[in-house]
C-alpha atoms as a PDB file:
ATOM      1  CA  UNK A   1     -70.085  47.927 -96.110  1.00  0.00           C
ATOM      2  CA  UNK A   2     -72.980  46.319 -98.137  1.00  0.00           C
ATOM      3  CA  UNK A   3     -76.461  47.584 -99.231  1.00  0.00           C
ATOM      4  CA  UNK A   4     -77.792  45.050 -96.361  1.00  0.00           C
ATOM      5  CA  UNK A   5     -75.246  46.685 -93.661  1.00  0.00           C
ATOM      6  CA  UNK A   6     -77.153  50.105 -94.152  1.00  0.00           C
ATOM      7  CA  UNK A   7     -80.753  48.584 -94.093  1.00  0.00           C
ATOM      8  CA  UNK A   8     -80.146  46.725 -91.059  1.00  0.00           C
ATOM      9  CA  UNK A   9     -78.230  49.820 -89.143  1.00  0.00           C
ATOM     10  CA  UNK A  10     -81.686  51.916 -90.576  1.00  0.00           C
ATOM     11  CA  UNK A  11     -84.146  49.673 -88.778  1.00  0.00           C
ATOM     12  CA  UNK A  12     -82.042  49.849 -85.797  1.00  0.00           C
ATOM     13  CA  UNK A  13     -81.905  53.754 -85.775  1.00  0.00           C
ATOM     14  CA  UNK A  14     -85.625  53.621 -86.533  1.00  0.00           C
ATOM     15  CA  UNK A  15     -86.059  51.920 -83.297  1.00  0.00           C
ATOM     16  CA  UNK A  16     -84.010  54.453 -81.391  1.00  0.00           C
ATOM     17  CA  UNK A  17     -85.709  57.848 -82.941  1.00  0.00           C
ATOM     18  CA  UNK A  18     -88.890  55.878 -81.264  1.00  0.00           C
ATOM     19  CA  UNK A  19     -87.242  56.058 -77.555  1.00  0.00           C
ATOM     20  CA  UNK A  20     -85.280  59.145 -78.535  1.00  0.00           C
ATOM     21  CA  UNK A  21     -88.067  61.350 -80.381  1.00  0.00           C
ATOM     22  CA  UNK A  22     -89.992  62.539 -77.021  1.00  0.00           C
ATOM     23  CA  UNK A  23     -94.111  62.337 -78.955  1.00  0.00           C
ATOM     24  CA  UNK A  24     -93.249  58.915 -80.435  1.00  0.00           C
ATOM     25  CA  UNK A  25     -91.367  57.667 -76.785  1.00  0.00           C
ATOM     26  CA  UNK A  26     -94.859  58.771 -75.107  1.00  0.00           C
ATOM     27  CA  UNK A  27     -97.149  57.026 -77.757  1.00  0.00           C
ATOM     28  CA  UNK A  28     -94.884  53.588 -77.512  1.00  0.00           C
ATOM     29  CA  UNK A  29     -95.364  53.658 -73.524  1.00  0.00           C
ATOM     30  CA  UNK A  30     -99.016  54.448 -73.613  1.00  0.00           C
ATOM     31  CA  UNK A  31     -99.211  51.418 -76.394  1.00  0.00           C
ATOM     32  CA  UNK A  32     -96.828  49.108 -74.301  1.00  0.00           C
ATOM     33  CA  UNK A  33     -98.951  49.599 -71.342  1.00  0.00           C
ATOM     34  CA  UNK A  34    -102.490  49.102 -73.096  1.00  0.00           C
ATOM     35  CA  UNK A  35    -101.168  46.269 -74.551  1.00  0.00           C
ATOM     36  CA  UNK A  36     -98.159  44.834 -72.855  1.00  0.00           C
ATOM     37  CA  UNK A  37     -98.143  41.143 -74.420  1.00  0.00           C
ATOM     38  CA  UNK A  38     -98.479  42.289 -78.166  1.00  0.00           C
ATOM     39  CA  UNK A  39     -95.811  44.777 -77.649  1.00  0.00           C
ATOM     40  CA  UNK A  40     -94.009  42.336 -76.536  1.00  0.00           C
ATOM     41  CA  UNK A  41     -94.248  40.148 -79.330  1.00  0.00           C
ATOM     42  CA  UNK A  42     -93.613  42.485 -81.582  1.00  0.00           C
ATOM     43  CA  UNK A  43     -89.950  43.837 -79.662  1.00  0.00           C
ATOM     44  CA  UNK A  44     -88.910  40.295 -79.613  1.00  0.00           C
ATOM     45  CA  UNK A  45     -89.752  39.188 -83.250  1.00  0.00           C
ATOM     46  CA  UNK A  46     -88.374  42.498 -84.622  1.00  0.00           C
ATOM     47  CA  UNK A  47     -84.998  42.648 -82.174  1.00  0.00           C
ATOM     48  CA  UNK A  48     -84.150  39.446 -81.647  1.00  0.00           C
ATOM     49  CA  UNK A  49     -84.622  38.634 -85.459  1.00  0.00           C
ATOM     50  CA  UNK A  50     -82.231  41.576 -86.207  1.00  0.00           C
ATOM     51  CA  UNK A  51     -79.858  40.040 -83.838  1.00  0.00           C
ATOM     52  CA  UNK A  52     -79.625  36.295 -85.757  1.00  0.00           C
ATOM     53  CA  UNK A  53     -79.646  38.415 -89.126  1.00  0.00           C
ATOM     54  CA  UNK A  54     -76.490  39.804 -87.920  1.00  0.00           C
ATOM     55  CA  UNK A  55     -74.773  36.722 -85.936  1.00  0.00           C
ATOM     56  CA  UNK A  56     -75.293  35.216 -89.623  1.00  0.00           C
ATOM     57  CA  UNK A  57     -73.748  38.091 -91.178  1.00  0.00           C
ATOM     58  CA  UNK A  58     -71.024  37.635 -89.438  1.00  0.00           C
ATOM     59  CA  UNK A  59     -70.471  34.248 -89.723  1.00  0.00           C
ATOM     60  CA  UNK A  60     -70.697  33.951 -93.289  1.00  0.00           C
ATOM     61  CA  UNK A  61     -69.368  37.493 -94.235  1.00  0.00           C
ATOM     62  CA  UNK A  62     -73.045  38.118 -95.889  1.00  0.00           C
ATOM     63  CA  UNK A  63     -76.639  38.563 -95.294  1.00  0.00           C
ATOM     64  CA  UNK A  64     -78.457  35.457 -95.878  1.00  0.00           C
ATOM     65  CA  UNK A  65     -82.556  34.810 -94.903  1.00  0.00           C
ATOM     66  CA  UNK A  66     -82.510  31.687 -92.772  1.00  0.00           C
ATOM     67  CA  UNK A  67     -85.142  29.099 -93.909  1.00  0.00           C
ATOM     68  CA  UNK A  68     -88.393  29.924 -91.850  1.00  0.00           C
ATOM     69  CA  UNK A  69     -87.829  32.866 -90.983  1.00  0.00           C
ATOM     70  CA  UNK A  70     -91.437  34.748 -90.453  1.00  0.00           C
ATOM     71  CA  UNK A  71     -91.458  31.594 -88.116  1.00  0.00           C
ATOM     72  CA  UNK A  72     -88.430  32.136 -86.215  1.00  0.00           C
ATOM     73  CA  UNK A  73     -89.275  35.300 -85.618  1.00  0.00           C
ATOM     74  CA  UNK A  74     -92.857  34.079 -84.301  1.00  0.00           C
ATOM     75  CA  UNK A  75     -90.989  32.576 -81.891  1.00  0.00           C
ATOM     76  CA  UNK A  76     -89.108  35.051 -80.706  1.00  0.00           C
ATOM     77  CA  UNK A  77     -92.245  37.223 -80.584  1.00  0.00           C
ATOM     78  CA  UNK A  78     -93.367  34.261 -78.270  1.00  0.00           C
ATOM     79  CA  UNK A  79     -90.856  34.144 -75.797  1.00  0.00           C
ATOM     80  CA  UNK A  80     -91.494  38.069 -75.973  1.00  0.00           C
ATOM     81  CA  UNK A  81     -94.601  37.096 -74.562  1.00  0.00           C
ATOM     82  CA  UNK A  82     -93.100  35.061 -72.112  1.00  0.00           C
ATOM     83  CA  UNK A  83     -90.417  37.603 -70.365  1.00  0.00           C
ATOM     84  CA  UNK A  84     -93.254  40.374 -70.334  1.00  0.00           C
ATOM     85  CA  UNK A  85     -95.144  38.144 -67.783  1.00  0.00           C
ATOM     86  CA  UNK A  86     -91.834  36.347 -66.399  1.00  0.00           C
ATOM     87  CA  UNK A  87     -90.359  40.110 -65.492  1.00  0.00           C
ATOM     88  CA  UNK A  88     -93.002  41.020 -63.498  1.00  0.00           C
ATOM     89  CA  UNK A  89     -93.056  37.634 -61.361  1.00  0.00           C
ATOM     90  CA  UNK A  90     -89.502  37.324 -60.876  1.00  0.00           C
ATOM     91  CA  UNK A  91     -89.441  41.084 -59.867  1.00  0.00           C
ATOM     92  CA  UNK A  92     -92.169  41.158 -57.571  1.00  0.00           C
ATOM     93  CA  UNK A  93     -91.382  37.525 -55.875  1.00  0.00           C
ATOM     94  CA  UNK A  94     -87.849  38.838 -55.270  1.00  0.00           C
ATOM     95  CA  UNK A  95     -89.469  41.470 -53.550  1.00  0.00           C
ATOM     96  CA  UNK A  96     -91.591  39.884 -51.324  1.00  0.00           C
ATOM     97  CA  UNK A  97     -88.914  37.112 -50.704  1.00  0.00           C
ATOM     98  CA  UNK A  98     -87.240  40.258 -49.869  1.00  0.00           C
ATOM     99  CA  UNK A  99     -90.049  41.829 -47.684  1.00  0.00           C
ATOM    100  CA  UNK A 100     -90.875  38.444 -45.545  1.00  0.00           C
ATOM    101  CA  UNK A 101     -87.186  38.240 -44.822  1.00  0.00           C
ATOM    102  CA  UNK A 102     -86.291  35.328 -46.973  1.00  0.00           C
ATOM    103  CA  UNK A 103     -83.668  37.115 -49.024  1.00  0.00           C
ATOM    104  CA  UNK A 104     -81.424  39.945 -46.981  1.00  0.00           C
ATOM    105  CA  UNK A 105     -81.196  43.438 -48.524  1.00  0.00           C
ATOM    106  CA  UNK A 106     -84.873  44.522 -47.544  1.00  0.00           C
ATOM    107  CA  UNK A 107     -85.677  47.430 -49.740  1.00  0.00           C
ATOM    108  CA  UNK A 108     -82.728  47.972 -51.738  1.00  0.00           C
ATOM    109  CA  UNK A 109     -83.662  48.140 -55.361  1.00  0.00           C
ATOM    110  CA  UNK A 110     -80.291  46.860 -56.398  1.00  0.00           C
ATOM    111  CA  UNK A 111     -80.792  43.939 -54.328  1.00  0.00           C
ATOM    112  CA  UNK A 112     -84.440  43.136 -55.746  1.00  0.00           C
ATOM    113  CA  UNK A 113     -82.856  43.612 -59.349  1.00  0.00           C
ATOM    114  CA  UNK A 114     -80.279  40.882 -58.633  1.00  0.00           C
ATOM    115  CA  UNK A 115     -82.109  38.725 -57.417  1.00  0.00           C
ATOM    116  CA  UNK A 116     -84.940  38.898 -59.416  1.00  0.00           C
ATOM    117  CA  UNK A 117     -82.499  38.305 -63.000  1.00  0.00           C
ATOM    118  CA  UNK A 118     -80.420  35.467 -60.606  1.00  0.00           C
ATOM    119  CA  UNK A 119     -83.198  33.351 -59.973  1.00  0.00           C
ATOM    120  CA  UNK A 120     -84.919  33.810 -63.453  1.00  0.00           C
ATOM    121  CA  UNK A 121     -81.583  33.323 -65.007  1.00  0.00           C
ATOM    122  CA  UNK A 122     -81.232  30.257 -63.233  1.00  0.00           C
ATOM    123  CA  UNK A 123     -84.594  28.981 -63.375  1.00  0.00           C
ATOM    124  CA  UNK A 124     -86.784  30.189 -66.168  1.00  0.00           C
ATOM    125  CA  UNK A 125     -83.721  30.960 -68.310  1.00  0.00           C
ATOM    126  CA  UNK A 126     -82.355  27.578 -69.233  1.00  0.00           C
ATOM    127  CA  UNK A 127     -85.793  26.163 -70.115  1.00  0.00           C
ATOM    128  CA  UNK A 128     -86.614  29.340 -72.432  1.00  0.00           C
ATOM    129  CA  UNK A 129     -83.160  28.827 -73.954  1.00  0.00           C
ATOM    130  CA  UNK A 130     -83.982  25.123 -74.604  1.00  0.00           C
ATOM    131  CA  UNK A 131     -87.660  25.992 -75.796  1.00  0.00           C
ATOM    132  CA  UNK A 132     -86.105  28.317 -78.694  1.00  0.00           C
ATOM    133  CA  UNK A 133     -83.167  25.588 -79.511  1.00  0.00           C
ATOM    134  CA  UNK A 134     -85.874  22.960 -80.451  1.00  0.00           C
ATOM    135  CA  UNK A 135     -88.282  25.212 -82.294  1.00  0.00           C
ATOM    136  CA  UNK A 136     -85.759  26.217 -84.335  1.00  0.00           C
ATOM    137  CA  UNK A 137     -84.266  22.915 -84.631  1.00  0.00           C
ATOM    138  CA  UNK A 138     -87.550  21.655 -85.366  1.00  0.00           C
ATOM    139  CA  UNK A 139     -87.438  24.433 -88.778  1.00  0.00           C
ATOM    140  CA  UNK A 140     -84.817  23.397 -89.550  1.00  0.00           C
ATOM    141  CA  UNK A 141     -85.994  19.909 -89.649  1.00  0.00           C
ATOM    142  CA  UNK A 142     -89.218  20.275 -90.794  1.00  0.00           C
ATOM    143  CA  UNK A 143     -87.288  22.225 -94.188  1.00  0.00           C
ATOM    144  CA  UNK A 144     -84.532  19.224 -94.380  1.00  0.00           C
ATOM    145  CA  UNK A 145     -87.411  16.405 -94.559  1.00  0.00           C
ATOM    146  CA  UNK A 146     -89.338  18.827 -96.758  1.00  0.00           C
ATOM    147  CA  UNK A 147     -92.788  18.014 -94.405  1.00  0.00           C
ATOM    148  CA  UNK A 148     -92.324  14.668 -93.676  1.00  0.00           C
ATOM    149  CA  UNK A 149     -93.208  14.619 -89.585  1.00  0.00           C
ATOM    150  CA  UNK A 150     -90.629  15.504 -87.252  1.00  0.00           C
ATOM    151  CA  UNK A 151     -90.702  13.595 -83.870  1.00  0.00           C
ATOM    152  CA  UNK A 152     -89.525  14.531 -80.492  1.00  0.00           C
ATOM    153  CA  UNK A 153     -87.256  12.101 -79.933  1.00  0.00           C
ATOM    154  CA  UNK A 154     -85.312  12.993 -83.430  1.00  0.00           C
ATOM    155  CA  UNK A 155     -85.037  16.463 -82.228  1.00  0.00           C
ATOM    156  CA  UNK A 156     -83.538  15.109 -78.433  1.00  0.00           C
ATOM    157  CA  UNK A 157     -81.086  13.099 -80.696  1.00  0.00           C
ATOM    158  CA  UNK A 158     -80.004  16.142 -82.785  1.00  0.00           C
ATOM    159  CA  UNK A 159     -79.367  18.954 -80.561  1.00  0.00           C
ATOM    160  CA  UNK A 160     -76.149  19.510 -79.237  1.00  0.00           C
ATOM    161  CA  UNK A 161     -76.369  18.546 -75.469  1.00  0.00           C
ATOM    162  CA  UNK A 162     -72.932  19.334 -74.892  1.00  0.00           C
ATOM    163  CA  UNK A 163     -73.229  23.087 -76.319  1.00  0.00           C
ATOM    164  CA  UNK A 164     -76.890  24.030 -74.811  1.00  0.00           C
ATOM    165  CA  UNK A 165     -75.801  22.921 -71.221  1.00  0.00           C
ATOM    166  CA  UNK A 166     -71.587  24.097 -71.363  1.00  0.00           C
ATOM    167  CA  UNK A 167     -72.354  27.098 -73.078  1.00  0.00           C
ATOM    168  CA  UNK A 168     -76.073  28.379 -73.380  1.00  0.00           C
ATOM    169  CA  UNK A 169     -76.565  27.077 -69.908  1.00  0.00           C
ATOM    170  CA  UNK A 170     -73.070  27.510 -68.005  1.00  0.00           C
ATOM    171  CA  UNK A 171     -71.859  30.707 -69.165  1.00  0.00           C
ATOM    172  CA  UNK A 172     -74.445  33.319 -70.977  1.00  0.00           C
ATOM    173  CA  UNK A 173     -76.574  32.623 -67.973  1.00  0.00           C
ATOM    174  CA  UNK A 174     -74.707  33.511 -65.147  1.00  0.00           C
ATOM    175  CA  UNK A 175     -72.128  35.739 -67.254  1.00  0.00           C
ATOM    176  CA  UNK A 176     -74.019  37.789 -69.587  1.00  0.00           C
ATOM    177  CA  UNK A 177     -77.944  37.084 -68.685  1.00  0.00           C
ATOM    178  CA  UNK A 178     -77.544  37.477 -65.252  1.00  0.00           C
ATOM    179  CA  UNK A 179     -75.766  41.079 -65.005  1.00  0.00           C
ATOM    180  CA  UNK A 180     -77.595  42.826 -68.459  1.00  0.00           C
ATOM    181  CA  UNK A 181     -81.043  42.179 -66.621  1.00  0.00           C
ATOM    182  CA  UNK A 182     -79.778  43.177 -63.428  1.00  0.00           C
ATOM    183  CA  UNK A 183     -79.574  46.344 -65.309  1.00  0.00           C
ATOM    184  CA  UNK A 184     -82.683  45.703 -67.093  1.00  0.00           C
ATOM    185  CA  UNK A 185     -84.714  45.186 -63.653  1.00  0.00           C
ATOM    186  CA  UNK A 186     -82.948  48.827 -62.529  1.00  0.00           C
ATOM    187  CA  UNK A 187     -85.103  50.762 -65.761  1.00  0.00           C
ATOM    188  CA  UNK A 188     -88.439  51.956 -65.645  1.00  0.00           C
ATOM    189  CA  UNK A 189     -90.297  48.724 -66.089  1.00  0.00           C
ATOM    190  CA  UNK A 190     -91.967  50.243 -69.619  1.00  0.00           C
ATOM    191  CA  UNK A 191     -88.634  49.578 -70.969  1.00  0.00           C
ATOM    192  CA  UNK A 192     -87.765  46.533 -69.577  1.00  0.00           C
ATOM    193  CA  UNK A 193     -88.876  43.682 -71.984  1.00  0.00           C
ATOM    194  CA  UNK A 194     -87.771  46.929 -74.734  1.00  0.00           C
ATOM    195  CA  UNK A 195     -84.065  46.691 -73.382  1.00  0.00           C
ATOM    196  CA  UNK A 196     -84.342  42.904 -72.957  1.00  0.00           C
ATOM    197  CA  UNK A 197     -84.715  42.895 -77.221  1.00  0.00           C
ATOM    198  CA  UNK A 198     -82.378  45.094 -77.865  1.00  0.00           C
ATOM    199  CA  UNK A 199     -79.681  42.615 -75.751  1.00  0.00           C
ATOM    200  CA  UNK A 200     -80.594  39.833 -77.880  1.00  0.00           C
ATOM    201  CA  UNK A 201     -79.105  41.629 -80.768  1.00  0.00           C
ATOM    202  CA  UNK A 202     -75.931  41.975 -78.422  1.00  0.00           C
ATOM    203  CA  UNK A 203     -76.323  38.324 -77.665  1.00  0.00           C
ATOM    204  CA  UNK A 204     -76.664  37.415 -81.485  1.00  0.00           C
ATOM    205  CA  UNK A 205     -73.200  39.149 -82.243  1.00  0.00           C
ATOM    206  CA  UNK A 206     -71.381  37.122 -79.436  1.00  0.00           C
ATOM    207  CA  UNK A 207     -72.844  33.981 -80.783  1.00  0.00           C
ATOM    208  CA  UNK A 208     -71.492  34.581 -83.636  1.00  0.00           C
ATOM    209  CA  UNK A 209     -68.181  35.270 -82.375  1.00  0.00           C
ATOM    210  CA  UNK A 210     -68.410  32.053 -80.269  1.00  0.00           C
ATOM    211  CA  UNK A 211     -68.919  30.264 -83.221  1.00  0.00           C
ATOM    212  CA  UNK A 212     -66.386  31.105 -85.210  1.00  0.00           C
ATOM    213  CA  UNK A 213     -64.224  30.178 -82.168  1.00  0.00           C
ATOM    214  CA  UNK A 214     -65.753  26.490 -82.432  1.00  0.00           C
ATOM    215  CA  UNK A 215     -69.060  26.665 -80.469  1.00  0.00           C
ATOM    216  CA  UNK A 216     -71.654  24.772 -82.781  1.00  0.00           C
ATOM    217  CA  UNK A 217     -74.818  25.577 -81.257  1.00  0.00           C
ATOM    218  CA  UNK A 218     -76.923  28.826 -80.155  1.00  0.00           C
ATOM    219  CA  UNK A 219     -79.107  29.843 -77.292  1.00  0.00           C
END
């Protein structure tokens, strides 16, 4: 193992002592429910970062700092923003699809939680997935051209269609996305978006597999 290998495994255990330790679990829900959109930036920018730190690692056998990095992780604190407000409405319109009778299962918990992660999953999902492909694409860009503008329509032309829809879209959405926040929606919803980071870590290692199996492209 390398010096890097340790750091990374210490931030992670720092993370669980915080959900682990009972004073410091209570002071991170009272904070996450004062302030539920900045802790969910900061989950998502700290977690999900972690996680493309180590689907790198793995694919090129060392720790390397992507180009724009404090701005990839903005975005991921972003889109922590988003599934903080997205889990609520998903949840609580699969209930009351639920309650008016216009999905069966009426008061089963495990019912709501499916539902709620299948139609976000197929909904929200695949647009947040595309939303963080072209931001990053658009780094990576913006660092090729050295800050010459970067256009829309250059960024349509260089993503890989073929990956985002066969693989982001066809199979981590209804195979991994859908069942992990089934799970997710079964938690205590303090931890939820909490959880939701720490899967994008899980996420960035099969990526990384995937890829060097021959998929180009990430979610």
């Amino acid at each position: 193992m390398k010096k890097g290998d340790f750091l990374w495994i210490f931030l992670l255990l720092i993370w669980v002592a915080i959900l682990v330790i009972p004073s410091s679990r209570e002071v991170f829900i009272l904070s996450t429910n004062a302030h539920p959109y900045i802790g969910g930036f900061i989950k998502f920018a700290i977690l999900a970062s972690m996680g493309d730190l180590l689907g790198l690692r793995i694919k090129k056998g060392e720790w390397i700092i992507p180009k724009g990095f404090i701005f990839r992780a903005i975005i991921w604190g972003i889109i922590g923003m988003m599934v903080t407000l997205v889990f609520t409405v998903f949840m609580g319109g699969a209930a009351a699809a639920q309650a008016s009778n216009k999905l069966p299962f009426k008061g089963s918990q495990l019912a709501q939680a499916f539902f709620g992660s299948a139609i976000m999953n197929l909904t929200f999902g695949p647009m947040m997935m595309a939303f963080h492909r072209f931001t990053d694409l658009y780094i990576d860009v913006k660092y090729e051209k050295k800050g010459e503008k970067v256009t829309i329509h250059e960024l349509v032309d260089k993503n890989d269609w073929h990956t985002l829809v066969e693989f982001s879209w066809l199979k981590t959405c209804p195979f991994f996305w859908i069942p992990a926040h089934t799970i997710v929606f079964l938690l205590p919803s303090e931890y939820r978006v909490l959880v939701s980071a720490f899967l994008s870590i899980a996420l960035g290692l099969l990526l990384a597999i995937a890829k060097k199996g021959g998929v180009k492209n990430e979610v």
